[in-house]
Protein backbone atom coordinates (compact mmCIF):
# COMPACT_ATOMS: atom_id res chain seq x y z
CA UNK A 1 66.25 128.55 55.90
CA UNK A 2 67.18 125.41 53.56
CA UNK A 3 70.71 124.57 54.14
CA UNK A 4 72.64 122.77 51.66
CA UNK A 5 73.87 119.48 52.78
CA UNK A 6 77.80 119.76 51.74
CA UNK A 7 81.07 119.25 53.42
CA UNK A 8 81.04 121.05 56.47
CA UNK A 9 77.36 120.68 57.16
CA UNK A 10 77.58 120.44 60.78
CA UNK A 11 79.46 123.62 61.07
CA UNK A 12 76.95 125.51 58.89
CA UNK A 13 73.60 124.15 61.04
CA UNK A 14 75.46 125.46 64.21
CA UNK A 15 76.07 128.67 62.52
CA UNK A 16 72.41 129.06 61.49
CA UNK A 17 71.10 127.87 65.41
CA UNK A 18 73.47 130.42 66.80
CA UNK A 19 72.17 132.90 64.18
CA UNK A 20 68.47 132.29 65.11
CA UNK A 21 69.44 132.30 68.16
CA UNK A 22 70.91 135.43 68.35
CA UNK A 23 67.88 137.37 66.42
CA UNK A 24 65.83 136.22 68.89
CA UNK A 25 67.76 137.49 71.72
CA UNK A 26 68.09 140.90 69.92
CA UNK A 27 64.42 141.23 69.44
CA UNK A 28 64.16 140.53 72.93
CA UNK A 29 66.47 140.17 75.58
CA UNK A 30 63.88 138.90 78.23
CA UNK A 31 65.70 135.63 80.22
CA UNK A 32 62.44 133.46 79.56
CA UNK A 33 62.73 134.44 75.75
CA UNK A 34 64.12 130.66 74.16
CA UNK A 35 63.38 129.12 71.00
CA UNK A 36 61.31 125.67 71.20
CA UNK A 37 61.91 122.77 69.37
CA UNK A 38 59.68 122.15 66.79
CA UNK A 39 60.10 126.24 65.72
CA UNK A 40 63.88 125.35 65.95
CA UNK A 41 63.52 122.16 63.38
CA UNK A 42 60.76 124.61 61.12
CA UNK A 43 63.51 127.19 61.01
CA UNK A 44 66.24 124.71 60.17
CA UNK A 45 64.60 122.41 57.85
CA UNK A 46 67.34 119.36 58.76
CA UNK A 47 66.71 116.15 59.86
CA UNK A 48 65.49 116.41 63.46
CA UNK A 49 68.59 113.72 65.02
CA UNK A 50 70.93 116.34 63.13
CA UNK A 51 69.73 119.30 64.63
CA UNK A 52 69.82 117.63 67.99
CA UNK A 53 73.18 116.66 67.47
CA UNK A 54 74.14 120.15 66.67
CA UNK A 55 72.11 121.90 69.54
CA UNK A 56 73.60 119.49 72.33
CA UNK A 57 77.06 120.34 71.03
CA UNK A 58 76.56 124.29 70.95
CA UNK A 59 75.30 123.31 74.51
CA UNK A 60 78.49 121.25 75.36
CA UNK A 61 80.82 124.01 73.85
CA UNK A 62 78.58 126.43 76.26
CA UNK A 63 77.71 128.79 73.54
CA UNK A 64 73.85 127.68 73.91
CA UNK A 65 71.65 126.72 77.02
CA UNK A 66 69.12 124.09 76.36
CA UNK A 67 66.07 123.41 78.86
CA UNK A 68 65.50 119.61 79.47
CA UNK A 69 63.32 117.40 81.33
CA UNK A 70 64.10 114.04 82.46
CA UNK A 71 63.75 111.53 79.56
CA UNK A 72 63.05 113.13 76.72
CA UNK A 73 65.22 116.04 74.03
CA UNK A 74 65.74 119.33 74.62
CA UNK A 75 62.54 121.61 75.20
CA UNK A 76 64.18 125.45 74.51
CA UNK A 77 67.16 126.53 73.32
CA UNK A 78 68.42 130.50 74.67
CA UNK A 79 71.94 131.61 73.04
CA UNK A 80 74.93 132.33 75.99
CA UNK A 81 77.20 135.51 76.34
CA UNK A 82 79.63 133.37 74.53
CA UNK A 83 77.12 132.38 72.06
CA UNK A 84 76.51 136.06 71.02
CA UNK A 85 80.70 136.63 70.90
CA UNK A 86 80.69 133.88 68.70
CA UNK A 87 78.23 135.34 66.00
CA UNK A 88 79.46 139.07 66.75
CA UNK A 89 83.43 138.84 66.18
CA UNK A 90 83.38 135.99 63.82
CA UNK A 91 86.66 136.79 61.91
CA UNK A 92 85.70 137.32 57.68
CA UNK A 93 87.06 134.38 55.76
CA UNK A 94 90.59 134.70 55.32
CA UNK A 95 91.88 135.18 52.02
CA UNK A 96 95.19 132.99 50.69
CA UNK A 97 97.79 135.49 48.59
CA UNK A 98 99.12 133.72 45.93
CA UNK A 99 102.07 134.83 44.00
C-alpha cells in the first residue's frame, strides 16, 4: 500500500497500521497472531523511522500493543479493543452545507 506523502501524512500511516492491523485480527483472532516488523514496513512502504514513529504513538494512545525487547524497536505489533473501535465506528467525513 503506497501512501502519498501529503499534509496529514502521519494521520493516514496510523490509519493504514490500524487497518492492517485489524485484517489481521479478523482473519484470525488467535492472541499470538501480531504483525512483525519488517512485514509491517513491506506493507507500508514509508520510511522505516516514520513508521516507528507512528506505531509507538498508536501504542502510546493504547490503540496498538507492540512487543519489545530491551534495546532495540518494536518486534510485533497486535491491534487493542480500542484499536478495533477506532477502525469500526470511524465517523464518515463530515460534509460543510454551504448556502
Amino acid at each position: 500500500m503506497v501512501i502519498d506523502m501529503d499534509y496529514g501524512e502521519n494521520a493516514k500511516i496510523r490509519k493504514v497500521i490500524l487497518k492492517i492491523l485489524y485484517e489481521v485480527e479478523i482473519k484470525d483472532p488467535d492472541p499470538n497472531t501480531d504483525v512483525t516488523r519488517p512485514k509491517m514496513l513491506e506493507r507500508l512502504k514509508v520510511d522505516e523511522k516514520l513508521m516507528d514513529f507512528n506505531i509507538y504513538y498508536l501504542n502510546d494512545k493504547k490503540l496498538i500493543f507492540v512487543r519489545t525487547t530491551p534495546n532495540s524497536p518494536w518486534l510485533t505489533a497486535k491491534i487493542t479493543h480500542l484499536g478495533i473501535d477506532k477502525v469500526e465506528y470511524q465517523p464518515p467525513p463530515s460534509k460543510i452545507l454551504r448556502r
